[in-house]
C-alpha atoms as a PDB file:
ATOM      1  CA  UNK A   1      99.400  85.964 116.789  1.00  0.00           C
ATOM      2  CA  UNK A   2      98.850  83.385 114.287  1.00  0.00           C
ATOM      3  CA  UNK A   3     101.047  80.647 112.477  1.00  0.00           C
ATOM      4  CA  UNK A   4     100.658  82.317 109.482  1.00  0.00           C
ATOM      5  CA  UNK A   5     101.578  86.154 110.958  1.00  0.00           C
ATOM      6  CA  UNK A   6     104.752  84.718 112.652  1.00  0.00           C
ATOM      7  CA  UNK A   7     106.590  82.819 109.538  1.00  0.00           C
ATOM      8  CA  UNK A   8     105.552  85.638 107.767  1.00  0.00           C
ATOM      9  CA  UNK A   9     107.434  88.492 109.987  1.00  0.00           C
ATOM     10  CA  UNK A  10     110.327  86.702 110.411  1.00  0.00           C
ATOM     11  CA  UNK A  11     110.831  85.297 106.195  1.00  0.00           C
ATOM     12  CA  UNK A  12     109.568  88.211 104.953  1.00  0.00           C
ATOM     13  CA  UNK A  13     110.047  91.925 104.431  1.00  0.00           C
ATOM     14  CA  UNK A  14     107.562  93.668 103.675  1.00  0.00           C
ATOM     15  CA  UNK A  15     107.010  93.596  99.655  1.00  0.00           C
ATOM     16  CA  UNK A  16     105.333  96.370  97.456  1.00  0.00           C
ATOM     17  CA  UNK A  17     103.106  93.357  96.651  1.00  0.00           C
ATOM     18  CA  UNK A  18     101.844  93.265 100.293  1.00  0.00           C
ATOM     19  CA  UNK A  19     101.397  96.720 100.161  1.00  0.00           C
ATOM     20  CA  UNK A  20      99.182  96.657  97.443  1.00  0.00           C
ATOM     21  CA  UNK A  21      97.087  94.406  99.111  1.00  0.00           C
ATOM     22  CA  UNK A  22      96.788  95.900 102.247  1.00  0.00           C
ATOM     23  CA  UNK A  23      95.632  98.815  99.959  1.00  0.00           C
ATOM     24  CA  UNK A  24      93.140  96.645  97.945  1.00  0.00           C
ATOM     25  CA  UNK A  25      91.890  95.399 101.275  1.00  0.00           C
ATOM     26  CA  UNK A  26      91.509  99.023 102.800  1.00  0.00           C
ATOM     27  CA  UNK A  27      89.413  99.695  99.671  1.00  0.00           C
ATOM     28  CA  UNK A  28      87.124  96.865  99.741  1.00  0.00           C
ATOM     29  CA  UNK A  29      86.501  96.212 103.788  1.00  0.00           C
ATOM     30  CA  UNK A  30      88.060  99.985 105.500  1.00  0.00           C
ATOM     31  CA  UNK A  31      86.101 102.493 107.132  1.00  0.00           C
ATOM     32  CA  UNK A  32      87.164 106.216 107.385  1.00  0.00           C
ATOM     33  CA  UNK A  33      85.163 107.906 110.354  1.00  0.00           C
ATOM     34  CA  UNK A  34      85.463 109.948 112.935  1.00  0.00           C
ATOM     35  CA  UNK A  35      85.072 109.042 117.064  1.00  0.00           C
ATOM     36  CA  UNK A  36      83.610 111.708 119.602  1.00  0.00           C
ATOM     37  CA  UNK A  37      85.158 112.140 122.566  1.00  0.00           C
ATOM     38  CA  UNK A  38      83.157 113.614 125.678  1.00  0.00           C
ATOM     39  CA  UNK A  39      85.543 114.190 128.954  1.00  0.00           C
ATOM     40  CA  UNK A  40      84.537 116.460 131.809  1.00  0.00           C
ATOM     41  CA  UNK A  41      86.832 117.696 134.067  1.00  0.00           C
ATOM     42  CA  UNK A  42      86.830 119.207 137.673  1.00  0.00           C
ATOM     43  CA  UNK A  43      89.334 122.897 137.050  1.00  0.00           C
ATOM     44  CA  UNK A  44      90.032 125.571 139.074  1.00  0.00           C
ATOM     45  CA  UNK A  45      87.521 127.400 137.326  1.00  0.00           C
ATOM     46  CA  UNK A  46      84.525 124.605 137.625  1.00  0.00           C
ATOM     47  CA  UNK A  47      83.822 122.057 135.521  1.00  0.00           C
ATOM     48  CA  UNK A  48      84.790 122.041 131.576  1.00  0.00           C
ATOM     49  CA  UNK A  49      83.204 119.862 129.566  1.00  0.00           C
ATOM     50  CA  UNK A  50      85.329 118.080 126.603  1.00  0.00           C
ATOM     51  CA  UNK A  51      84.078 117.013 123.518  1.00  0.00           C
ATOM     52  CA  UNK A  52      86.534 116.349 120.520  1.00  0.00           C
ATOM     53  CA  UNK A  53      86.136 114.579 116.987  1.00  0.00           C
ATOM     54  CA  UNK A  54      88.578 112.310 116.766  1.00  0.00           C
ATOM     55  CA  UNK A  55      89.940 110.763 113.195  1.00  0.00           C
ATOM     56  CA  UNK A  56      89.311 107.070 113.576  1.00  0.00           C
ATOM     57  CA  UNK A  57      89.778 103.689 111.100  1.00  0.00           C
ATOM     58  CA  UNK A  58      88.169 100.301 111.117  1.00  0.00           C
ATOM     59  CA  UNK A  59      88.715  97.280 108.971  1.00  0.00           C
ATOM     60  CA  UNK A  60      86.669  94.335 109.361  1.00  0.00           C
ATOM     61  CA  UNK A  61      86.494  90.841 108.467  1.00  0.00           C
ATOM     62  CA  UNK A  62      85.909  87.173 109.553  1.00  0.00           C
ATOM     63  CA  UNK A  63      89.616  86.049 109.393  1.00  0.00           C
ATOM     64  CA  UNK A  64      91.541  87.229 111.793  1.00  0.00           C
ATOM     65  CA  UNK A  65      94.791  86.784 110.390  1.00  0.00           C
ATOM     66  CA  UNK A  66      94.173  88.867 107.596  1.00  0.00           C
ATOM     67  CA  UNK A  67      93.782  92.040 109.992  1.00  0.00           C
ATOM     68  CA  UNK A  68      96.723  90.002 111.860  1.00  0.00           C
ATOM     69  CA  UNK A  69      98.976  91.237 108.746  1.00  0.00           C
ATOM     70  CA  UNK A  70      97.447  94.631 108.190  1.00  0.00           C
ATOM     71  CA  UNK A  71      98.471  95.420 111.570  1.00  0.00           C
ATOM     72  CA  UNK A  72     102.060  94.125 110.763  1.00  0.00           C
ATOM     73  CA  UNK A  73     102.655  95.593 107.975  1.00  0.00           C
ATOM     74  CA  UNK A  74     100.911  99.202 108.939  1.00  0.00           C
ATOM     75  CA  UNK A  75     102.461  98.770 112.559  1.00  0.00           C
ATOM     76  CA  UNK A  76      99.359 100.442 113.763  1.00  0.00           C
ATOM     77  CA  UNK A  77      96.148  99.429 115.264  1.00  0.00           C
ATOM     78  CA  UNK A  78      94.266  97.049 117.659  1.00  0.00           C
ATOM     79  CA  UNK A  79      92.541  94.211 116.694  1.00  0.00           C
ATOM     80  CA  UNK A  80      88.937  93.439 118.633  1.00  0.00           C
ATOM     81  CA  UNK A  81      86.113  90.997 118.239  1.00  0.00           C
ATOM     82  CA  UNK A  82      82.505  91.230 118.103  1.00  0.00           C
ATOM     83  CA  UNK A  83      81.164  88.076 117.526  1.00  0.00           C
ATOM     84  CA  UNK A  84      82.350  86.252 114.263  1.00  0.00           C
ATOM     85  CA  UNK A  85      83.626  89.719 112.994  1.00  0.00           C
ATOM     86  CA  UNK A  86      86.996  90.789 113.796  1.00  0.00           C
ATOM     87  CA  UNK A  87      88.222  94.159 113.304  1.00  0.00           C
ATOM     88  CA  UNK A  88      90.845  96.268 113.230  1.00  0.00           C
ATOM     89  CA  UNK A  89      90.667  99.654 114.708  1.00  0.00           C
ATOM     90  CA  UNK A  90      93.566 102.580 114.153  1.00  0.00           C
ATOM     91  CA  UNK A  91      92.445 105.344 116.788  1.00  0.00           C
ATOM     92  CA  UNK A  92      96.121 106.766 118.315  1.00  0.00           C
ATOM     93  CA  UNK A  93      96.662 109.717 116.298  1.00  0.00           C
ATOM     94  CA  UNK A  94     100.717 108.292 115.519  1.00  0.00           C
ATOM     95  CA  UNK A  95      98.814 105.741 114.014  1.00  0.00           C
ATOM     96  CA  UNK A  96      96.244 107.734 112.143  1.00  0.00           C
ATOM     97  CA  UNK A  97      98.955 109.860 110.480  1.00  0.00           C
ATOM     98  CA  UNK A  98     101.038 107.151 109.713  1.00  0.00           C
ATOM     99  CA  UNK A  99      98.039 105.808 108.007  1.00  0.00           C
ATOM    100  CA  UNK A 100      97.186 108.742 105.878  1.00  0.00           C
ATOM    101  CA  UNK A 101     100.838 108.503 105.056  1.00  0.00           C
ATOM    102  CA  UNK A 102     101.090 104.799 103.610  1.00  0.00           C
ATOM    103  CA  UNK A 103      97.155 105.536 101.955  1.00  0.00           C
ATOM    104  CA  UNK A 104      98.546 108.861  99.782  1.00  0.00           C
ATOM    105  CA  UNK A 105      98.212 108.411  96.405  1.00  0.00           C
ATOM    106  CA  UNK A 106      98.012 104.757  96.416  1.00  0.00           C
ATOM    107  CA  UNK A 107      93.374 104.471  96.638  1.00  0.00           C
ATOM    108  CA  UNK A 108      92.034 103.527  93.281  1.00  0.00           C
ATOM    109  CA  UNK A 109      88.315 104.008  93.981  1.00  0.00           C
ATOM    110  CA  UNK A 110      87.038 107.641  93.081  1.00  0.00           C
ATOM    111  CA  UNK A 111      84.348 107.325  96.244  1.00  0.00           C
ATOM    112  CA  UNK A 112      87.053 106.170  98.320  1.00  0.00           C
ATOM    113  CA  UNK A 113      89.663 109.121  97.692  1.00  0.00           C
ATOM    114  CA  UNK A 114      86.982 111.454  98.137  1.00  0.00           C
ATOM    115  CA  UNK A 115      86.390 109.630 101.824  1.00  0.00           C
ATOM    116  CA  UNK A 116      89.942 109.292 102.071  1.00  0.00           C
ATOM    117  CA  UNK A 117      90.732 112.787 101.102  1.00  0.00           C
ATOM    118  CA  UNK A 118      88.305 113.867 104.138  1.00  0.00           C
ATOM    119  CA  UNK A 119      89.628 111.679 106.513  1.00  0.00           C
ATOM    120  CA  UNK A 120      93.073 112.816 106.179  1.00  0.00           C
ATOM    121  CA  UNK A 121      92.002 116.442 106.356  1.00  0.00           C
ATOM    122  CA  UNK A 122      90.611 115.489 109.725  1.00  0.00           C
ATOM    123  CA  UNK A 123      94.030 113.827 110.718  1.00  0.00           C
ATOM    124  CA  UNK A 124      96.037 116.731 109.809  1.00  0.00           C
ATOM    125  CA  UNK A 125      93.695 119.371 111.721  1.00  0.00           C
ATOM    126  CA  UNK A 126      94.031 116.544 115.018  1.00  0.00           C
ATOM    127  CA  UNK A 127      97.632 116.996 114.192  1.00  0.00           C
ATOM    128  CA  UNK A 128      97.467 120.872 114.413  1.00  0.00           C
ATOM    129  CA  UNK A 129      94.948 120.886 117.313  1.00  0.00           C
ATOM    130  CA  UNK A 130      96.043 122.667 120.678  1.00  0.00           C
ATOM    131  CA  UNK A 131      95.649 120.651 124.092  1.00  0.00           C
ATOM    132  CA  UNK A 132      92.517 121.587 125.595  1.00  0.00           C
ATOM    133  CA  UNK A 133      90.642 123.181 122.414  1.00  0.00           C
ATOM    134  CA  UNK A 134      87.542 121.756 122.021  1.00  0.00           C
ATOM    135  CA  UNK A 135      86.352 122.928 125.225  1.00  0.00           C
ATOM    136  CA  UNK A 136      83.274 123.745 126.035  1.00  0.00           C
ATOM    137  CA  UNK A 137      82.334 126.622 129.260  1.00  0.00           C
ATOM    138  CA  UNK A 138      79.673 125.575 132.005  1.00  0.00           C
ATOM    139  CA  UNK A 139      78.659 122.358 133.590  1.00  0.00           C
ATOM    140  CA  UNK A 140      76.486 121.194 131.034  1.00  0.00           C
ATOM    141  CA  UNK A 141      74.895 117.486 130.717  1.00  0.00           C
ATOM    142  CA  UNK A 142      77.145 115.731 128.408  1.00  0.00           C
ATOM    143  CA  UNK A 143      74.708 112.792 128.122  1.00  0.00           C
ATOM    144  CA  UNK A 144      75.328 109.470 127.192  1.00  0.00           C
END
C-alpha cells in the first residue's frame, strides 16, 4: 500500500467528492466484460463439463496508487501488473454487485450506461444463477 493510500484511509472518510472521481475514473479508464469459466469435473454420472460467463471489471492505469484508492474506496477488487500497466480487476461476484450498486445512476457517458446497463444485467442473472447450471452433458474437449 502506498504513502499516499495510508494517510488517506486513516484522515479521511470517504467524501462524495472521491466518489465522483472514482466514477469519472471508471468512465474514462473501466472495462465492463465478461470472463468464461471452463471446469470439468469427475461425477457419479461421468464427467460434466463447466462453462459459465462470468461478470467481470478491469481498470487500468500506470499509477498504481490511483487503483490503490479505487480499491479503498469500492472495497472490492485485486490489483495486478503487467508490465508498466497496473490494473484493477473486480471478479468475486460480492464485489461485482457491490459495484453495480455504487455505479447506479451515477455514469454520465450515454455509451457507457448502455455498457454499464449490460453489465449489470449480467451481474444480477450471476446473482440469480443456480449452483451447477451452466452445465454441459458428455465428456467433451473443453480446449484451451
Amino acid at each position: 500500500m502506498t504513502k499516499l493510500c495510508y494517510i488517506m484511509k486513516i484522515n479521511n472518510p470517504i467524501k462524495e467528492f472521491d466518489k465522483g472521481w472514482v466514477v469519472g475514473f471508471i468512465e474514462s479508464e473501466g472495462v465492463f466484460t465478461t470472463n468464461t469459466i471452463k471446469i470439468r469435473r469427475k461425477t457419479k454420472s461421468g464427467l460434466k463439463n463447466y462453462r459459465y460467463r462470468n461478470p467481470a471489471f478491469y481498470l487500468v492505469s500506470r499509477d498504481r496508487s490511483a487503483l490503490e484508492i479505487v480499491k479503498w474506496i469500492l472495497k472490492a477488487g485485486k490489483i495486478g501488473r503487467h508490465g508498466t500497466i497496473f490494473h484493477l480487476s473486480v471478479r468475486r461476484k460480492d464485489e461485482c454487485l457491490g459495484l453495480a450498486k455504487f455505479l447506479e445512476g451515477r455514469l454520465k457517458s450515454t455509451l457507457r450506461v448502455q455498457q454499464f446497463e449490460r453489465w449489470r444485467q449480467l451481474v444480477l442473472e450471476w446473482k440469480l444463477r443456480a449452483r451447477g447450471e451452466g452445465v454441459e452433458a458428455g465428456s467433451e474437449d473443453l480446449g484451451g
